[in-house]
Protein backbone atom coordinates (compact mmCIF):
# COMPACT_ATOMS: atom_id res chain seq x y z
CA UNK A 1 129.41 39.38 126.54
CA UNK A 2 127.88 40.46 123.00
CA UNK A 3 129.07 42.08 120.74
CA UNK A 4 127.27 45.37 120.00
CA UNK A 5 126.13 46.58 116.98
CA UNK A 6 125.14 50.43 115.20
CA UNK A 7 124.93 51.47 111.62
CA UNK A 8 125.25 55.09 111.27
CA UNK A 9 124.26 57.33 107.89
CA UNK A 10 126.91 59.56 107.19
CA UNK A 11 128.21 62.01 103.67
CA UNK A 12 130.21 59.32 102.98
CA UNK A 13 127.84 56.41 103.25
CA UNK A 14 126.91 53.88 106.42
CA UNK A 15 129.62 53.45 109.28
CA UNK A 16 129.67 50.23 111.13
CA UNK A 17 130.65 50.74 114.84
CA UNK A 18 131.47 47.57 116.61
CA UNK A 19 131.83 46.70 120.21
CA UNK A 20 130.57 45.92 124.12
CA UNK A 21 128.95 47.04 126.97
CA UNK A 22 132.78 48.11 128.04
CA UNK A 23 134.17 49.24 124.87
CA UNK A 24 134.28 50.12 121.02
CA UNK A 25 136.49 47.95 119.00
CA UNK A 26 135.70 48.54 115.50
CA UNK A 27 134.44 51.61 113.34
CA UNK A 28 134.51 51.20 109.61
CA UNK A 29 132.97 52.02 106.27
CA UNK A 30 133.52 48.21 105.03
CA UNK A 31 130.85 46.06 106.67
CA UNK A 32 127.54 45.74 104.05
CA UNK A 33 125.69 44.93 106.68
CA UNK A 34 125.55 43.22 111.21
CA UNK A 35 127.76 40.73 111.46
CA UNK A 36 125.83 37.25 112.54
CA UNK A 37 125.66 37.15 116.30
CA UNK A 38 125.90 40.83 116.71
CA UNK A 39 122.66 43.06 118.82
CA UNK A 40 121.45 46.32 118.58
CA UNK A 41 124.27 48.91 120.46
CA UNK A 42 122.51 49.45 124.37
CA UNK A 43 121.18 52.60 125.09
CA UNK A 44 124.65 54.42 126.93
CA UNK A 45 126.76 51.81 125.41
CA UNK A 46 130.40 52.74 124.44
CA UNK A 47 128.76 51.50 120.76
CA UNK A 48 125.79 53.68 121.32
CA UNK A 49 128.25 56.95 122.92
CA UNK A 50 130.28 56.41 119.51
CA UNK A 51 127.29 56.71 117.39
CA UNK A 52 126.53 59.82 119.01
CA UNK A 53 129.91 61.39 119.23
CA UNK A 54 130.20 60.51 115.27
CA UNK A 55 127.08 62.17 114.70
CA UNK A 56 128.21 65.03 116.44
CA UNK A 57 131.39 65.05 114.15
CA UNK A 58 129.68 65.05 110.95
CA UNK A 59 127.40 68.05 112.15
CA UNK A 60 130.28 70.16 112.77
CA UNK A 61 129.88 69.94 116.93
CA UNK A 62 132.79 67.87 117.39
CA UNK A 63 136.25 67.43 116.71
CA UNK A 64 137.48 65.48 119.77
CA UNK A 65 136.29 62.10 121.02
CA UNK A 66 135.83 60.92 124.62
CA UNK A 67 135.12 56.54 123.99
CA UNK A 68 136.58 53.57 125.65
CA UNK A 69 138.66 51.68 122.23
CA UNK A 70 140.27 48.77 122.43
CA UNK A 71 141.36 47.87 119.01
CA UNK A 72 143.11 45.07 117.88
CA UNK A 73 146.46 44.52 116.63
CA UNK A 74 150.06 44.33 117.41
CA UNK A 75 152.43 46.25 120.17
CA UNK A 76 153.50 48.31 117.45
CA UNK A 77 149.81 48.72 116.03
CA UNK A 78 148.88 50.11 118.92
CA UNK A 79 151.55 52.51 119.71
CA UNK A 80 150.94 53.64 116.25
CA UNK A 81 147.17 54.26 116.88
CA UNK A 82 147.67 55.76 120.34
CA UNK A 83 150.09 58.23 118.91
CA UNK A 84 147.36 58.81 116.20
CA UNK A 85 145.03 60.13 118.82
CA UNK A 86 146.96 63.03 119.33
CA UNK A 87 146.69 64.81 116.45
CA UNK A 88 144.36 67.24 116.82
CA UNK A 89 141.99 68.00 114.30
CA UNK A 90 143.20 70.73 111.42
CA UNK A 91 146.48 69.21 111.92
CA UNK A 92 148.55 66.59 109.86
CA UNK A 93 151.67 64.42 110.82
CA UNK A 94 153.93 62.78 108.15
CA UNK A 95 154.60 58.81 108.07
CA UNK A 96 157.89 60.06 108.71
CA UNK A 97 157.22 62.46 111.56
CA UNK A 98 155.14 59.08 113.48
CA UNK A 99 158.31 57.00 112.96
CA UNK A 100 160.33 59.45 114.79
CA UNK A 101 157.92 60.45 117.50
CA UNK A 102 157.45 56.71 118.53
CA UNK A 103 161.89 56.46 117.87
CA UNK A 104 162.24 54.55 115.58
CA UNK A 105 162.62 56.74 112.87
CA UNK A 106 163.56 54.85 110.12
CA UNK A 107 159.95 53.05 110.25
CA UNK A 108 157.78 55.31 108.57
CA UNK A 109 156.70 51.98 105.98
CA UNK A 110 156.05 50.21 108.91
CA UNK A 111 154.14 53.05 110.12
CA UNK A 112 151.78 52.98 107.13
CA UNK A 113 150.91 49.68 107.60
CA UNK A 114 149.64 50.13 111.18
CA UNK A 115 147.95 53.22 109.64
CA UNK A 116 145.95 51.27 107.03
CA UNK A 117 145.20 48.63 109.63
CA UNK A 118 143.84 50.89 111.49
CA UNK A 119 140.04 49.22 112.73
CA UNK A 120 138.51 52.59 114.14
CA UNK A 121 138.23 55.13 111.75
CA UNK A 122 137.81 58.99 112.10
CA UNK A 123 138.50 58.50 115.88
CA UNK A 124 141.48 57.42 115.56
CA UNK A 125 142.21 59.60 112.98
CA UNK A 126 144.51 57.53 110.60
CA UNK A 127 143.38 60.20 108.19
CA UNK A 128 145.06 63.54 109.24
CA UNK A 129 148.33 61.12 108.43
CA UNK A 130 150.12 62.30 104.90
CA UNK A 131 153.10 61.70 102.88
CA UNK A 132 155.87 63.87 102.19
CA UNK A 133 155.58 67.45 101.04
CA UNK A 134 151.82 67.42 101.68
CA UNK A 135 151.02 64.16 99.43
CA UNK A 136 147.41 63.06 99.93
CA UNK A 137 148.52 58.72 100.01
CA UNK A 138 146.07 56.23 100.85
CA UNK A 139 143.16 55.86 103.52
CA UNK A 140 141.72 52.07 104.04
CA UNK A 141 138.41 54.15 103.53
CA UNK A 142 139.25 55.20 99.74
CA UNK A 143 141.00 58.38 99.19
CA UNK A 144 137.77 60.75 98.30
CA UNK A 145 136.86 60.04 102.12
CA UNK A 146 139.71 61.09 103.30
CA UNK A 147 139.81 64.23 101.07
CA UNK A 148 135.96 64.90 102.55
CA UNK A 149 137.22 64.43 106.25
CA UNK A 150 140.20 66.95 105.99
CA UNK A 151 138.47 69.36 104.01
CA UNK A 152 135.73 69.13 106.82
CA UNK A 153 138.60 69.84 109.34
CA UNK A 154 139.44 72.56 107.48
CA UNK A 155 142.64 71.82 105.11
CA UNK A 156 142.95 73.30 101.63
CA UNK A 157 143.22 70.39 99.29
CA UNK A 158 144.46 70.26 95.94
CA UNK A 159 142.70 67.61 94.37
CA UNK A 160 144.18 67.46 90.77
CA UNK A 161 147.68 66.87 92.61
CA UNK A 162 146.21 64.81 95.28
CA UNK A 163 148.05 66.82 98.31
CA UNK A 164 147.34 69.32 101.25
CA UNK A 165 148.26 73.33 99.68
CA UNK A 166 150.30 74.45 103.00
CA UNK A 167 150.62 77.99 100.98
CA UNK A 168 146.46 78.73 100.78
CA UNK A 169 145.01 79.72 103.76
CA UNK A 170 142.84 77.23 105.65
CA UNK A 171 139.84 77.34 104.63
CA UNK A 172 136.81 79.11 106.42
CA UNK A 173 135.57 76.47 109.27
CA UNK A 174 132.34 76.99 108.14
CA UNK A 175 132.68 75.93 104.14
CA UNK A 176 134.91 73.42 105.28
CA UNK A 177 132.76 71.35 107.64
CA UNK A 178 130.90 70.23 104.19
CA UNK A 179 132.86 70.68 101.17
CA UNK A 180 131.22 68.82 98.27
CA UNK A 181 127.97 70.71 98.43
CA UNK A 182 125.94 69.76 101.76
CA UNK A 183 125.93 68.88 105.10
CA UNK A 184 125.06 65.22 106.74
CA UNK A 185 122.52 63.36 105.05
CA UNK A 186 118.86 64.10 106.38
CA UNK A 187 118.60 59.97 107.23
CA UNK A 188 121.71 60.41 109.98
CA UNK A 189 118.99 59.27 112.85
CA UNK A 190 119.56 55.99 111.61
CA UNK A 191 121.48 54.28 114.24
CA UNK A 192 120.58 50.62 114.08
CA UNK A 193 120.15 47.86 111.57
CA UNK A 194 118.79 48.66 108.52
């Protein structure tokens, strides 16, 4: 079995999805370009269905994804990630509040470091995950993408203090979708190698 390739424009650059005719296993911003060995995602692929879904995200249409994952990692990764998947979008969970939902609640570090291992981004969305008191704290993707993606879900963010405003109203779904001035770029039909 092959592993399946798509490149995807986005407003915050290319996104790599990786996987098989059974499942998606990767989605990052990190890859410059298909790794050696990889082919072109199959028409109704889980590779191809993620591209689509993801477009469908960045044009507003979508908050909620329906793929076959299988990341990688450990038993604890995992958990982590599946509890992830829960959080619907507009909401946030605390490091903290992860630890204590999976019981072990002392294990909010450890929780962080599944987070930022996390090898599908925006669908499992390692990104609606915050520090205490609202504190905007890192995203494997860089921190301005993760500001994009939660304004986009709708959050107020304070960007000089680098946290999530739970006093200001959430903002209007509308301006939120594409804070930064504009929507998905016009070349978002790209889908394969480039």
């Amino acid at each position: 079995m092959s592993t399946q390739y798509l490149s995807l424009a986005t407003p915050l650059g290319a996104l790599q999805v990786l996987g098989s005719d059974a499942d998606v296993r990767v989605i990052t911003f990190d890859l410059p370009g298909p790794p050696a060995g990889t082919v072109d995602a199959a028409p109704g692929s889980p590779v191809h269905q993620a591209g689509e879904q993801l477009r469908a995200y960045f044009n507003g249409q979508r908050d909620v994804f329906d793929l076959a994952l299988t990341p990688i990692g450990t038993a604890f990764q995992k958990r982590v990630w599946a509890l992830l998947q829960t959080i619907p979008a507009g909401q946030t969970r605390g490091y903290g509040e992860i630890a204590t939902a999976l019981g072990q609640p002392g294990a909010a570090r450890a929780v962080g470091l599944a987070n930022a291992r996390n090898p599908i981004a925006i669908v499992i969305p390692c990104h609606r995950v915050i520090g205490g008191r609202g504190a905007l704290t890192g995203y494997a993707g860089g921190l301005d993408r993760k500001i994009w993606l939660l304004r986009r879900e709708g959050h107020a963010i304070d960007e000089r203090r680098q946290h999530i405003d739970p006093h200001a109203p959430r903002e209007h779904a509308a301006r939120a979708r594409y804070p930064s001035g504009g929507g998905p770029s016009s070349s978002s039909n790209s889908d394969s190698r480039t």
